[in-house]
N, C-alpha and C. Protein backbone atom coordinates (compact mmCIF):
# COMPACT_ATOMS: atom_id res chain seq x y z
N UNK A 1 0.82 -1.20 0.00
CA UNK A 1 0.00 0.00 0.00
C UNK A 1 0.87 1.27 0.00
N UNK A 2 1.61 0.73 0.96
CA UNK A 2 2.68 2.38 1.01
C UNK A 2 3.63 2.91 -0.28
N UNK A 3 3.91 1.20 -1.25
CA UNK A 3 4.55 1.69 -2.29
C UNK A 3 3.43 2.29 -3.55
N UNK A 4 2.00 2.10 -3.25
CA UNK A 4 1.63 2.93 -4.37
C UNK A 4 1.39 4.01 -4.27
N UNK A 5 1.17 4.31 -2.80
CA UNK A 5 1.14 5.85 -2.48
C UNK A 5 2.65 6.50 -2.58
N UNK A 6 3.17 6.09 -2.57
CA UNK A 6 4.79 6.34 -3.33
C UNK A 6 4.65 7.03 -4.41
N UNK A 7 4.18 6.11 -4.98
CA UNK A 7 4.47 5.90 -6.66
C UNK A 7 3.40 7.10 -7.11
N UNK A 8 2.62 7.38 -6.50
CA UNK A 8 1.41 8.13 -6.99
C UNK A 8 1.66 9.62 -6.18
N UNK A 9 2.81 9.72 -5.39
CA UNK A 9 3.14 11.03 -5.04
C UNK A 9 4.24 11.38 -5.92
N UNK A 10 5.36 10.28 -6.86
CA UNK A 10 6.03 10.74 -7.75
C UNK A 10 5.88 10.93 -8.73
N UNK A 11 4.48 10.47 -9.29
CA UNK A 11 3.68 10.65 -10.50
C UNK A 11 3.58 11.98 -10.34
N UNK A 12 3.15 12.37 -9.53
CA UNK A 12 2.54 13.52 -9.22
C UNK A 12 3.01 14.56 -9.16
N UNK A 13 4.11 14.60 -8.38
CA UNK A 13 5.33 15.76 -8.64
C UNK A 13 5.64 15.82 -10.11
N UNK A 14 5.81 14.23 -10.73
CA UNK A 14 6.73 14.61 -11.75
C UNK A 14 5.88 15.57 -13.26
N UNK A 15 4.75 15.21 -12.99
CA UNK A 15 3.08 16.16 -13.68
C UNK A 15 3.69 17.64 -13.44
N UNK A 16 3.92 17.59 -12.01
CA UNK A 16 3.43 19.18 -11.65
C UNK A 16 4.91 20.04 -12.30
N UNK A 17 5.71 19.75 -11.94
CA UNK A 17 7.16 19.95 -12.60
C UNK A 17 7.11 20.32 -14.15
N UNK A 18 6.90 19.16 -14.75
CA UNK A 18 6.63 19.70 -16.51
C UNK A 18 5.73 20.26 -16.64
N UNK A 19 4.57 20.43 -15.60
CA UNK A 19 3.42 21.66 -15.87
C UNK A 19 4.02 23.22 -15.90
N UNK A 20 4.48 23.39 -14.95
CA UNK A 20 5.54 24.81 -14.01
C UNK A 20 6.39 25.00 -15.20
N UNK A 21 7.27 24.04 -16.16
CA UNK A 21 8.47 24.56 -16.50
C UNK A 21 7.78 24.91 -17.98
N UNK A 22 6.59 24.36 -18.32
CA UNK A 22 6.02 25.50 -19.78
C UNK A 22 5.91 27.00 -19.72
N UNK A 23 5.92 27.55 -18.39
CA UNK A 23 5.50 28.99 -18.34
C UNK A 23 4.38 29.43 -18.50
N UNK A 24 4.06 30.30 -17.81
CA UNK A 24 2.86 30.89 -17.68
C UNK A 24 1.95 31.34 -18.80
N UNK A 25 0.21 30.84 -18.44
CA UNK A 25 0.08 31.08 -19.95
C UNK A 25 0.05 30.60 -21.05
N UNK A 26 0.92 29.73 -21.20
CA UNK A 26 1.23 29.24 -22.69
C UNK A 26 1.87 30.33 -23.86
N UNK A 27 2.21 31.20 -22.95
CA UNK A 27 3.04 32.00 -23.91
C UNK A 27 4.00 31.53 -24.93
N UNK A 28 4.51 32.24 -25.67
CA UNK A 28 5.67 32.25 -26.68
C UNK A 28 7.05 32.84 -26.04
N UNK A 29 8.09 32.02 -26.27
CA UNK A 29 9.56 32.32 -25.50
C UNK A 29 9.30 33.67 -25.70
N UNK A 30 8.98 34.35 -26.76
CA UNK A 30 9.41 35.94 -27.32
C UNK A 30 8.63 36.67 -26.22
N UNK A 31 7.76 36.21 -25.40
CA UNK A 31 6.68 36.69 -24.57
C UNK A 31 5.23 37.80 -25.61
N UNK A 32 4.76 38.55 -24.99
CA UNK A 32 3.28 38.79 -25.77
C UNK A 32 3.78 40.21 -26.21
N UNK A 33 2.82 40.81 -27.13
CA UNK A 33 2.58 42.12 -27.87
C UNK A 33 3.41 42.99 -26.94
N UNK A 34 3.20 43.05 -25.77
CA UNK A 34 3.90 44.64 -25.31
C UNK A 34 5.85 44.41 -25.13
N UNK A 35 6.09 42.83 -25.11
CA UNK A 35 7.34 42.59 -25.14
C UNK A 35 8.00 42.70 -26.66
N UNK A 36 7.13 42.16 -27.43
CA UNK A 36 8.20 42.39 -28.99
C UNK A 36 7.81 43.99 -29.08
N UNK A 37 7.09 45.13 -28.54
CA UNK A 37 7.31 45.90 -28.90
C UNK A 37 8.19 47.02 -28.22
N UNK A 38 8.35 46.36 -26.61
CA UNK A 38 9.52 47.23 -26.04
C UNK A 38 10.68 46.53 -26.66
N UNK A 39 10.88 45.75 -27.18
CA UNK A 39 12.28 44.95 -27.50
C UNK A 39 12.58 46.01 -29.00
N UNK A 40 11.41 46.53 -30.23
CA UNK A 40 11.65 46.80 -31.39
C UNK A 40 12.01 48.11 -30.87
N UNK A 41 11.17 48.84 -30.30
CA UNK A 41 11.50 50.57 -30.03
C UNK A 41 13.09 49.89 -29.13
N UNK A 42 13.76 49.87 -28.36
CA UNK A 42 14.85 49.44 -27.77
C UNK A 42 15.44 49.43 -29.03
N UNK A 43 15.77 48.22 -29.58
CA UNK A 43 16.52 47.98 -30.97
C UNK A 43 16.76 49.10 -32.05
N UNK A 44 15.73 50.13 -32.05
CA UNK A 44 15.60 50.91 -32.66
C UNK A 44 16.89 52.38 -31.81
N UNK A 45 16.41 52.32 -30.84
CA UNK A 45 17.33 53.62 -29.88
C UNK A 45 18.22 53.32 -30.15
N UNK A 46 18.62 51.69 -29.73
CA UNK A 46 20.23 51.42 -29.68
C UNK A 46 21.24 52.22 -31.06
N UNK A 47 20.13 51.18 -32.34
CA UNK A 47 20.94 51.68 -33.84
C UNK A 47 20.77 53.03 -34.51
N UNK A 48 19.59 53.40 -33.85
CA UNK A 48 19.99 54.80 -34.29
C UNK A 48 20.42 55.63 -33.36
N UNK A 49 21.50 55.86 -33.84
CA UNK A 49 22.23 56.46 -32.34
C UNK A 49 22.23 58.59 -32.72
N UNK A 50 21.52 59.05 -33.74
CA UNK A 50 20.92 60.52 -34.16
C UNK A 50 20.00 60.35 -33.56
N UNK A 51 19.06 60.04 -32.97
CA UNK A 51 17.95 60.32 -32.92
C UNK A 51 17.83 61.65 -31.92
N UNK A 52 16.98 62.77 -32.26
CA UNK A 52 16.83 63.62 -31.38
C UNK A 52 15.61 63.57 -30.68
N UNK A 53 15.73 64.66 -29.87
CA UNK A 53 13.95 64.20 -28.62
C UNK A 53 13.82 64.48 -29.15
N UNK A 54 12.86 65.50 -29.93
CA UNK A 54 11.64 64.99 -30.48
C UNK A 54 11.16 64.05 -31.42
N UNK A 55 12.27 63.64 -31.89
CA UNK A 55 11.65 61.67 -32.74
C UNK A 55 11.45 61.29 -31.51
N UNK A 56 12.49 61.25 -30.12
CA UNK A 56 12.09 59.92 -29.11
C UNK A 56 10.66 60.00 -28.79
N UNK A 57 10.18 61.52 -28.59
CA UNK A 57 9.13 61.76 -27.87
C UNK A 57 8.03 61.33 -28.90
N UNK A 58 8.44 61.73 -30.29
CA UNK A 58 7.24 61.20 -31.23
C UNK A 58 6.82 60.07 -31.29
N UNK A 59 8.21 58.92 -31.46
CA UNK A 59 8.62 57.69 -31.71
C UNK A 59 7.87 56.72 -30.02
N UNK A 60 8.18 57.47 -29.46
CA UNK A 60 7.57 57.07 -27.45
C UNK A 60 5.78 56.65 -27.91
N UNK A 61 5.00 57.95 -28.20
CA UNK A 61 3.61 58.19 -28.46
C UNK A 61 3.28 56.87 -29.94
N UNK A 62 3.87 56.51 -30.87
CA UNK A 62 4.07 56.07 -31.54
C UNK A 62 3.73 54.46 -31.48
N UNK A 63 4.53 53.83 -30.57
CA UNK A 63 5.08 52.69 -29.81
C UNK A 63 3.72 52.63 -29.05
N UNK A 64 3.47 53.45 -27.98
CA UNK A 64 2.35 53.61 -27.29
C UNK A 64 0.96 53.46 -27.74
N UNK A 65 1.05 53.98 -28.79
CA UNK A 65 -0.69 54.12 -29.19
C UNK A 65 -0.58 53.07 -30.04
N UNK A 66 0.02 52.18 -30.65
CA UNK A 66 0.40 50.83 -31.25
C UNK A 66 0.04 49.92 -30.39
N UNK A 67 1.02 50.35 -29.12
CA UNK A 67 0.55 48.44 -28.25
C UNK A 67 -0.58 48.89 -27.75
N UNK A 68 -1.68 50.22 -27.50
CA UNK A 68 -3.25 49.80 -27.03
C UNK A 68 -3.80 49.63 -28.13
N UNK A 69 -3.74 50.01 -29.66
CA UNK A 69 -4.29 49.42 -30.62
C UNK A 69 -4.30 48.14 -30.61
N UNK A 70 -3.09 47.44 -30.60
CA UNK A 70 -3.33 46.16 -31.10
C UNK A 70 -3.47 45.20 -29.98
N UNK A 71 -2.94 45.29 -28.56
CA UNK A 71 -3.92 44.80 -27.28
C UNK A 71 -5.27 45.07 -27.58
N UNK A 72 -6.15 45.66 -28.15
CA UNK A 72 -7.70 45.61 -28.01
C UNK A 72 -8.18 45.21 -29.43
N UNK A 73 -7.56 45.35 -30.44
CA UNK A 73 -7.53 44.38 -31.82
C UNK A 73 -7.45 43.20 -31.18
N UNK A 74 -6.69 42.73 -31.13
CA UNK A 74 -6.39 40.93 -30.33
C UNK A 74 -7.43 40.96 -29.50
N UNK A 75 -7.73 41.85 -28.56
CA UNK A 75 -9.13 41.13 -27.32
C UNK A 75 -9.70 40.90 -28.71
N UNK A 76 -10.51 42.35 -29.47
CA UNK A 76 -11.74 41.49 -30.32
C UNK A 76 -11.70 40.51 -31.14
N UNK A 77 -10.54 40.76 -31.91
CA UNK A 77 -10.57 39.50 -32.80
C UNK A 77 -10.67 38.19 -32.47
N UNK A 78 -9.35 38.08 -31.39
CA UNK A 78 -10.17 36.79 -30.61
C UNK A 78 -11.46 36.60 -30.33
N UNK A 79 -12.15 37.36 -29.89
CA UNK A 79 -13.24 36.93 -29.25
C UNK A 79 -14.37 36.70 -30.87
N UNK A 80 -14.09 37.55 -31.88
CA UNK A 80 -15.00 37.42 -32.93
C UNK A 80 -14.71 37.13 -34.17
N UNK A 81 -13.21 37.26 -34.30
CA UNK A 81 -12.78 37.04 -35.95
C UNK A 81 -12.15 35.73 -36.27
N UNK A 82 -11.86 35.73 -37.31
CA UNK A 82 -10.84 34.73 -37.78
C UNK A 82 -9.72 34.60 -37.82
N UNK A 83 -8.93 33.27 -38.25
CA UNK A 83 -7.26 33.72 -38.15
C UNK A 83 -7.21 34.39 -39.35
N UNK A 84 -7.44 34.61 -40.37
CA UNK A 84 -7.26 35.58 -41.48
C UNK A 84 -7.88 36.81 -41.52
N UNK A 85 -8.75 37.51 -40.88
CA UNK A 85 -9.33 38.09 -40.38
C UNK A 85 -8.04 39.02 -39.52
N UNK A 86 -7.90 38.04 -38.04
CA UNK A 86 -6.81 38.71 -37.88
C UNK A 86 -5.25 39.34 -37.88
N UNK A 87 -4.68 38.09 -39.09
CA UNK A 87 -3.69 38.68 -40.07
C UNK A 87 -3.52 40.25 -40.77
N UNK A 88 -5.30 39.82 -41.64
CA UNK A 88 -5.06 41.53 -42.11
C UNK A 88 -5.36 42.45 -41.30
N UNK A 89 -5.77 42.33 -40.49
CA UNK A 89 -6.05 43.46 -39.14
C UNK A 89 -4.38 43.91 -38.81
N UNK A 90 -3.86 43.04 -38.35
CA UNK A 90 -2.78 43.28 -37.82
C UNK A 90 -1.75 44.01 -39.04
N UNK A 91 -2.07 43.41 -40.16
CA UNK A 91 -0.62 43.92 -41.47
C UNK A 91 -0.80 45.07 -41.33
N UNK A 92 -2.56 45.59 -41.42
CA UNK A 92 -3.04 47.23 -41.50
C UNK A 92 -2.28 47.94 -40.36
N UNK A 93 -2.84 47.11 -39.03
CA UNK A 93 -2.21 48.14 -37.88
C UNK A 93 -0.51 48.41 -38.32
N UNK A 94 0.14 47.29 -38.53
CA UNK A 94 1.87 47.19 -38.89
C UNK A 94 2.25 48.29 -40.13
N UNK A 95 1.40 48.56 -40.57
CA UNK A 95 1.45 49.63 -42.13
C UNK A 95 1.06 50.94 -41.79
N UNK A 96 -0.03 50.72 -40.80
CA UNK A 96 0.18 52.43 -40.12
C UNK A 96 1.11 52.49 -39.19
N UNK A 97 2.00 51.85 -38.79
CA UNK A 97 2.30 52.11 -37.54
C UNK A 97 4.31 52.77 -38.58
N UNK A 98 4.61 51.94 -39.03
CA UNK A 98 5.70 52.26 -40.09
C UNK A 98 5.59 53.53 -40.95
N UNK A 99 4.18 53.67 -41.00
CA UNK A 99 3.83 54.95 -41.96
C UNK A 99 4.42 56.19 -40.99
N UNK A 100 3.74 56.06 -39.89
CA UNK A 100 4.12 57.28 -38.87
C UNK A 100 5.60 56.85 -38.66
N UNK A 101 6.20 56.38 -38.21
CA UNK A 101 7.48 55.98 -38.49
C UNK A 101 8.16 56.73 -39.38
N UNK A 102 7.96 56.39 -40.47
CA UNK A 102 8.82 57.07 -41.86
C UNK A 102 8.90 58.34 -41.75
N UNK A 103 7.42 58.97 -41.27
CA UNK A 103 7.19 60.16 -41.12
C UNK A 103 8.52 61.30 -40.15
N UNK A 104 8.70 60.13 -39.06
CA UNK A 104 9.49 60.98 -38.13
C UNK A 104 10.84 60.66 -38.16
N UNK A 105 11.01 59.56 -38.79
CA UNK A 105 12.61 59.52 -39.17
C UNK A 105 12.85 59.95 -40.64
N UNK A 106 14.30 60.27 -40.78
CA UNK A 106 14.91 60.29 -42.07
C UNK A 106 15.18 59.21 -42.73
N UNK A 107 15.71 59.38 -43.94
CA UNK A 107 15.90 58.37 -45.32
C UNK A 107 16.62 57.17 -44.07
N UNK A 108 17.87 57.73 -44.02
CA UNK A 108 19.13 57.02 -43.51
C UNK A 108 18.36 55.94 -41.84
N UNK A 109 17.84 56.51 -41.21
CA UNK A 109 16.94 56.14 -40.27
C UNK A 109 16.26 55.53 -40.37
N UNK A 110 15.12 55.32 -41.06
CA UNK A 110 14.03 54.49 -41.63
C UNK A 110 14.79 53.05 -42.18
N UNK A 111 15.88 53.40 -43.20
CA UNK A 111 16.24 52.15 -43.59
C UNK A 111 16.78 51.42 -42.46
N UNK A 112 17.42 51.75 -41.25
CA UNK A 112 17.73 51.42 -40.03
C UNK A 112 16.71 50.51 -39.40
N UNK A 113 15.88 51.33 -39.27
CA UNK A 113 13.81 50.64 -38.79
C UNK A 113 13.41 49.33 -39.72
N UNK A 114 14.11 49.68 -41.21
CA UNK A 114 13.32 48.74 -41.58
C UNK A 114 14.50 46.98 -41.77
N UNK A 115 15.39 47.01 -41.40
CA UNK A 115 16.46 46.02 -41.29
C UNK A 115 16.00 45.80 -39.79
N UNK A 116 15.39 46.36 -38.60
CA UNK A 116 15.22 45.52 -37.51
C UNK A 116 13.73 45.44 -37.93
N UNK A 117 12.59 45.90 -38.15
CA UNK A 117 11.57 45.13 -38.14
C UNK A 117 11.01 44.38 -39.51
N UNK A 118 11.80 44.38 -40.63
CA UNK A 118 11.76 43.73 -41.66
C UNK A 118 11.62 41.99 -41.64
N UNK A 119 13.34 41.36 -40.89
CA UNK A 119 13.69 40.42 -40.57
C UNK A 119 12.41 39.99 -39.65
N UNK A 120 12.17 40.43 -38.89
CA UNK A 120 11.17 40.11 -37.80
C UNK A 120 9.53 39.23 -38.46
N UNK A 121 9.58 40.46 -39.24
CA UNK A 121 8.24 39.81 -40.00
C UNK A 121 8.28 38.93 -40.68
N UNK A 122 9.44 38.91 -41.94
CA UNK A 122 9.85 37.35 -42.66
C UNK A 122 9.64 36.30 -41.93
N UNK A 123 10.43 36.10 -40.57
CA UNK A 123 10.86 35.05 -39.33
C UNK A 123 9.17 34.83 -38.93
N UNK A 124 8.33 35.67 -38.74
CA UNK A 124 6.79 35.22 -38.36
C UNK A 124 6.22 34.67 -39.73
N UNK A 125 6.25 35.27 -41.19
CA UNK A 125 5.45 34.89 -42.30
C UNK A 125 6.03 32.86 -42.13
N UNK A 126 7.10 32.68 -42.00
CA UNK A 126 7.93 31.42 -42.08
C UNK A 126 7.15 30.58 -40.88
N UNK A 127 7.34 31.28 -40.22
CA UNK A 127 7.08 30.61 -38.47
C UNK A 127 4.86 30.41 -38.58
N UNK A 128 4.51 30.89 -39.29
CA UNK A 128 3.27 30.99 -39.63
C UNK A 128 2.91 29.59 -40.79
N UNK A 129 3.54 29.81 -41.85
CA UNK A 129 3.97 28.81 -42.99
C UNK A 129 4.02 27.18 -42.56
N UNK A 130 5.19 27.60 -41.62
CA UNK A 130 5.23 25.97 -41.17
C UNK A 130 4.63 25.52 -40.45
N UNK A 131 3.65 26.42 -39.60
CA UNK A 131 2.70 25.94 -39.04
C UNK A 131 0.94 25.64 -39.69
N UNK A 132 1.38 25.64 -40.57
CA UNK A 132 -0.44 25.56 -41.64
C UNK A 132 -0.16 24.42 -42.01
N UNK A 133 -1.88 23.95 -42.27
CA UNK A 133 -1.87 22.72 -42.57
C UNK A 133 -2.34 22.78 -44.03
N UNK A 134 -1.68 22.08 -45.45
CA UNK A 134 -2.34 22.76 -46.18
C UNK A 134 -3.31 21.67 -46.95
């Protein structure tokens, strides 16, 4: 008796252990929307090393009104759209959000912006790809 209650307390740990070490959530290593977007504005300060305040301050508001756009895009869509549905939702938000972008940086700058969030998007179209069933 005592060895199955053993056995059924190491079952048990060993459940709870690989439960704990997926992380919270079920997130993605990259973590959610407000992390790839403090990571892109970051990436962005680092390489452009001109930038004056008022791009930061533009570029700040920018970043900002992006991650509550697309935090409340994602609530609804989840709750009502499709996965294609919310693809083009998102390309739109990603196309205004670069538009204002362009706006506040220069030539030399922008092409800067667009070598860190260029790669990024390829790496998701791929990472999207191999995950469809066709």
């Amino acid at each position: 008796m005592k060895k199955i209650q053993f056995l059924a307390v190491i079952a048990f740990l060993g459940l709870s252990f690989s439960a704990f070490s997926q992380g919270p959530g079920g997130r993605r290593a990259g973590g959610g929307p407000e992390e790839m977007i403090k990571r892109e504005k970051q990436a962005l300060y680092e390489k452009v090393e001109d930038l004056n305040s008022d791009q930061k301050l533009l570029l700040d508001g920018i970043y900002e009104e992006f991650q509550v756009t697309l935090e409340e895009t994602m609530k609804e869509l989840r709750s009502s759209g499709t996965r294609e549905g919310m693809r083009e939702k998102m390309e739109t938000l990603r196309a205004e959000k670069d538009a204002l972008i362009r706006d506040v940086l220069n030539e030399d700058q922008y092409a800067i912006y667009e070598s860190i969030s260029k790669p990024r998007a390829r790496r998701k179209e791929q990472e999207s790809g191999q995950n469809s069933i066709d």
